[in-house]
Protein backbone atom coordinates (compact mmCIF):
# COMPACT_ATOMS: atom_id res chain seq x y z
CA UNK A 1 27.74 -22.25 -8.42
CA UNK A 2 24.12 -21.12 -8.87
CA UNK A 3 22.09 -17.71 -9.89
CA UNK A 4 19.74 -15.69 -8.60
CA UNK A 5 16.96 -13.00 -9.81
CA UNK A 6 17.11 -10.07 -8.41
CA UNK A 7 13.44 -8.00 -8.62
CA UNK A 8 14.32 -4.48 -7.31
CA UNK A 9 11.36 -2.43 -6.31
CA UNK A 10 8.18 -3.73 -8.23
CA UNK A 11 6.33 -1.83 -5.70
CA UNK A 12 2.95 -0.03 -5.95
CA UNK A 13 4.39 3.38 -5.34
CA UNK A 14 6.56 3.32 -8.16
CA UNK A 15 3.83 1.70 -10.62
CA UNK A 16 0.86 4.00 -12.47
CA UNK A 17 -1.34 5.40 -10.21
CA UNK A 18 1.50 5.06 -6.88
CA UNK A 19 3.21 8.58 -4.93
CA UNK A 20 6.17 8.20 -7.35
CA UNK A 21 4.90 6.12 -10.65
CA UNK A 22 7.37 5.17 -13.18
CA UNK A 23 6.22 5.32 -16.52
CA UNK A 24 5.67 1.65 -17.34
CA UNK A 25 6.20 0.43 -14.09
CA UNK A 26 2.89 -1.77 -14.39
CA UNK A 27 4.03 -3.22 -17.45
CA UNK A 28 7.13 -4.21 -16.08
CA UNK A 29 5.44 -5.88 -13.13
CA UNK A 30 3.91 -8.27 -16.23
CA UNK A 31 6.71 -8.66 -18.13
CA UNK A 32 8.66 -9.89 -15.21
CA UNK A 33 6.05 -12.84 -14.55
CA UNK A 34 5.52 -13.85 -17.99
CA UNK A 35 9.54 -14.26 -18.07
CA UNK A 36 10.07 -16.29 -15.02
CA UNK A 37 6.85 -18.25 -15.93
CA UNK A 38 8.87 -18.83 -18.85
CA UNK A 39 12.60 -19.23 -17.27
CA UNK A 40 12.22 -20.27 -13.91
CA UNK A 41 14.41 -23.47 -14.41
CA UNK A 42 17.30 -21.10 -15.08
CA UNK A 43 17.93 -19.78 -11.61
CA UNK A 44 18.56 -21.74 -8.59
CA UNK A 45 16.86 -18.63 -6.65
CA UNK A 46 14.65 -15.75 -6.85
CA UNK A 47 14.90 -12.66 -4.53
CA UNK A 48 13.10 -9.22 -4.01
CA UNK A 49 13.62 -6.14 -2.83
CA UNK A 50 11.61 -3.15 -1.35
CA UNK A 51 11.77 0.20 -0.22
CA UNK A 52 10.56 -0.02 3.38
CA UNK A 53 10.47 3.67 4.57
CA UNK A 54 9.63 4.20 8.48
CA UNK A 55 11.39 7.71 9.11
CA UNK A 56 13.91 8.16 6.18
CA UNK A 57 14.38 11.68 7.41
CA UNK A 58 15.45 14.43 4.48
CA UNK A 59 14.94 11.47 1.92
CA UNK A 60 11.27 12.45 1.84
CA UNK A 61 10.32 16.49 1.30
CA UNK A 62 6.88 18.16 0.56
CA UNK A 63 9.13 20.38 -1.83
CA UNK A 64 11.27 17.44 -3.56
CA UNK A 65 14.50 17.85 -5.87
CA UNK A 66 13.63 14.18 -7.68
CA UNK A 67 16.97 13.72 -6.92
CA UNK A 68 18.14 13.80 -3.59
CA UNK A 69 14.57 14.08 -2.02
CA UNK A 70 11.63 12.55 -3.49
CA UNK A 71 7.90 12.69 -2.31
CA UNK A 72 6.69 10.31 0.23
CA UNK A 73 6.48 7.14 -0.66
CA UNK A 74 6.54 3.27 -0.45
CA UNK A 75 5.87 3.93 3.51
CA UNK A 76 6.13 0.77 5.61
CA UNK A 77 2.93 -1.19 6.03
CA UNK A 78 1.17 0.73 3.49
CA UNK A 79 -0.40 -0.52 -0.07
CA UNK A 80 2.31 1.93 -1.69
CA UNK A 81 4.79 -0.39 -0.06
CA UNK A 82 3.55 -3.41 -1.61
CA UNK A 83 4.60 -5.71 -4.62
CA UNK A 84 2.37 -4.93 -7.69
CA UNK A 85 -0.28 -7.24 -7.72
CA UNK A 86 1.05 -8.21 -11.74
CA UNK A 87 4.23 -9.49 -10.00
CA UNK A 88 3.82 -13.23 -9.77
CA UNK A 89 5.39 -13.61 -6.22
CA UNK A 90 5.44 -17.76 -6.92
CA UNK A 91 9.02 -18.11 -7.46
CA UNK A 92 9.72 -15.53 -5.07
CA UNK A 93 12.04 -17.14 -2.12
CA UNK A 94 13.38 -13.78 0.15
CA UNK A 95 12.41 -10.33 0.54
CA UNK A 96 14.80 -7.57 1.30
CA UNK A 97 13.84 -4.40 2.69
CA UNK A 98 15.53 -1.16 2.71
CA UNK A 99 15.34 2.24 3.52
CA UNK A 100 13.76 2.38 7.21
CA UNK A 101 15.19 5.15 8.27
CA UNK A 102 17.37 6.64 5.65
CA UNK A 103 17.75 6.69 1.69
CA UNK A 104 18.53 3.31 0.28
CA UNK A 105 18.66 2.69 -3.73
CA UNK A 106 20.62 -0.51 -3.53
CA UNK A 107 19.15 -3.83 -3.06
CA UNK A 108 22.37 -4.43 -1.03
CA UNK A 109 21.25 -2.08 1.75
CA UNK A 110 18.47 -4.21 2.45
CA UNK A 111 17.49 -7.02 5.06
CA UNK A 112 15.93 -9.63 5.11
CA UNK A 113 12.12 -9.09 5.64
CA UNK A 114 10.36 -12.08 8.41
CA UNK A 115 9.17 -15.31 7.31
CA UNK A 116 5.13 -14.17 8.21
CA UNK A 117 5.65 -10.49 6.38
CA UNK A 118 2.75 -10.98 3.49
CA UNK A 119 4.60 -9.51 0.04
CA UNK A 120 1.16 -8.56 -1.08
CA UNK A 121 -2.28 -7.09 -0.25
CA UNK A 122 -4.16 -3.93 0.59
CA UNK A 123 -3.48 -3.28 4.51
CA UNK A 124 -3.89 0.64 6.85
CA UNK A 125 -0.88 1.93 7.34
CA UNK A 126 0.81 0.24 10.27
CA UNK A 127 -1.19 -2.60 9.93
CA UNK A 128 1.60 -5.34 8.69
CA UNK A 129 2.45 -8.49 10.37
CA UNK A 130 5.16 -8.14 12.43
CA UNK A 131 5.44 -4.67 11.47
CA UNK A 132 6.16 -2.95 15.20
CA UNK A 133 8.97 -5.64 16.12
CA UNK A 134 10.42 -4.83 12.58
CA UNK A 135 10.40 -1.11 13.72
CA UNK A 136 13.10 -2.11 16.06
CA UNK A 137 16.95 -2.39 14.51
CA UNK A 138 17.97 -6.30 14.73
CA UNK A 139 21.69 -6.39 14.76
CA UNK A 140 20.99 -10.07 13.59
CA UNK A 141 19.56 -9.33 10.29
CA UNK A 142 20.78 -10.96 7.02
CA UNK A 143 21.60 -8.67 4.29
CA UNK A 144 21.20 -9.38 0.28
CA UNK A 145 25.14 -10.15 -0.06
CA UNK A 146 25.16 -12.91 3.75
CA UNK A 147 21.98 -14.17 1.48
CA UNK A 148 23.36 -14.59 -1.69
CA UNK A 149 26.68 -15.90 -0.47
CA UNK A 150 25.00 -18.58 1.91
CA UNK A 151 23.27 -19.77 -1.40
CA UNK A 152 26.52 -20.16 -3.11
CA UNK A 153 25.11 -17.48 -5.68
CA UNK A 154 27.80 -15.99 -8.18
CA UNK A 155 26.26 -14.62 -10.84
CA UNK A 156 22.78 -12.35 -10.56
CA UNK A 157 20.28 -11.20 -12.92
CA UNK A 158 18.70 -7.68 -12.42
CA UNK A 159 15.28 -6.39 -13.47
CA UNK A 160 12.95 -3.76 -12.00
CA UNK A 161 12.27 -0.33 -10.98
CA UNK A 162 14.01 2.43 -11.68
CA UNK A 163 16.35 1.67 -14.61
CA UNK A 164 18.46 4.54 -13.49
CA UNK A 165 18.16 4.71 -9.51
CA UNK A 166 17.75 1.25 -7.26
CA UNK A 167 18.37 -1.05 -10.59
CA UNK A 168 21.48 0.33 -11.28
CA UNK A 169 22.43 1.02 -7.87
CA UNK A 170 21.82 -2.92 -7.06
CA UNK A 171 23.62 -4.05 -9.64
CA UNK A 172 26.35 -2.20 -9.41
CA UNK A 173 26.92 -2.64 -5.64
CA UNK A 174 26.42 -6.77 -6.95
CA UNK A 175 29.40 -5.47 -9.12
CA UNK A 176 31.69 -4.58 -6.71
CA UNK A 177 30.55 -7.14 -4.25
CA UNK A 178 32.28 -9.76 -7.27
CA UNK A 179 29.17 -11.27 -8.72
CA UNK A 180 28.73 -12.21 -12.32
CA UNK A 181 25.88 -9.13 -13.57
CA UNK A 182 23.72 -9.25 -16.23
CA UNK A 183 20.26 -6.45 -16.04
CA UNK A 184 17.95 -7.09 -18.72
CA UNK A 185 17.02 -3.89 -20.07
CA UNK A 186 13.42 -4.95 -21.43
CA UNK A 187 12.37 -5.82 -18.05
CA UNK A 188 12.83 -2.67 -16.15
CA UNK A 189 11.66 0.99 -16.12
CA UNK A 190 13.53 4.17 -15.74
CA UNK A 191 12.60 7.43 -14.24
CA UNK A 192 14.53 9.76 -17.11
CA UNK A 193 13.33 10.07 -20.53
CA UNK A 194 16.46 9.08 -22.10
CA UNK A 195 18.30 6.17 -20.09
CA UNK A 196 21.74 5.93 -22.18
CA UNK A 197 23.87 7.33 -19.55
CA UNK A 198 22.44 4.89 -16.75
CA UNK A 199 22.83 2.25 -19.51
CA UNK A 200 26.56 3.32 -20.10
CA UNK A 201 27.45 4.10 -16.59
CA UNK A 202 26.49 0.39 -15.76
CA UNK A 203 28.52 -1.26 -18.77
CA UNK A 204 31.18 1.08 -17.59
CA UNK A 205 30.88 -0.48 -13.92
CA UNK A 206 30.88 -4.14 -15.34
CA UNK A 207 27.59 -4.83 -15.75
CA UNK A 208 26.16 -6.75 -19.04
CA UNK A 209 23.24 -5.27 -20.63
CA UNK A 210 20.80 -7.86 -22.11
């Protein structure tokens, strides 16, 4: 048995001065570091995911809902698309990409990004490693769950961005999918001013809240 860390979306986008910035996205980012600096030792792996947006279709709108359709953002090879430069990619051992060309909140929608994909860095649009050949569907690509099950993984740990949309929506897909949940409230950010209902609606789906 082991137990992975799941760090959904620390992305520049959704971080203060990013297309769609969470209110304390950036701080998250931090927190997130100085808590694996200090717990490391208590997961046998550490995982990330991104929003990876190529042609998402309706998903992006110049005249968004915030619900449905959202502003463009976290757009493949771009800065916006990038880890926050506060979150200490160290322990970091797989990324997971989602959302090329449609919406995608949970972490378990996404594949496996290549071994030569750089998590971090300013970069021109397009201008990722790899990033044309990734353009193309690979019927061979790992998702999270193939991941975590090769790994042995049965119980996850959630943090990230947002509280109430891709954190919630990871862990409750990890839910279903029979892992062992626990998000850690303190380390992630939500999008609505009052969180509760996300809070409940993931104790509800079998989640623990720490």
């Amino acid at each position: 048995m082991s137990r992975a860390l799941i760090i959904v979306d620390v992305q520049n986008d959704f971080c203060e001065g990013g297309s769609l910035a969470v209110t304390g996205g950036a701080a998250v980012a931090g927190a997130i570091s100085e808590y694996l600096d200090a717990h490391n030792s208590e997961f046998d792996h550490v995982v990330a995911t991104q929003d990876w947006h190529i042609d998402p279709g309706s998903h992006f709108s110049d005249s968004p809902d915030y619900k449905d359709s959202w502003p463009p953002h976290c757009v493949a090879g771009t800065r916006g698309a990038e880890l926050h430069p506060d979150l200490d990619t160290e322990y970091i051992d797989a990324y997971f990409r989602k959302g090329q060309y449609a919406a995608a909140y949970s972490g378990f929608e996404g594949l496996l990004a290549p071994e030569d994909a750089v998590p971090t860095g300013e970069r021109q649009p397009g201008g990722l490693p790899g990033a044309q050949a990734e353009l193309e569907a690979d019927g061979d690509a790992i998702g999270l769950d193939d991941w975590l099950q090769s790994h042995d993984v049965e119980d996850v740990v959630v943090v990230g961005i947002a509280t109430d949309y891709c954190v919630k929506a990871t862990a409750l897909d990890a839910v279903q999918a029979g892992y062992g949940v626990t998000v850690v409230r303190s380390l992630t950010a939500g999008i609505a001013e009052d969180l509760e209902d996300a809070v409940a609606e993931l104790e509800l789906g079998g989640a623990d809240i720490a």
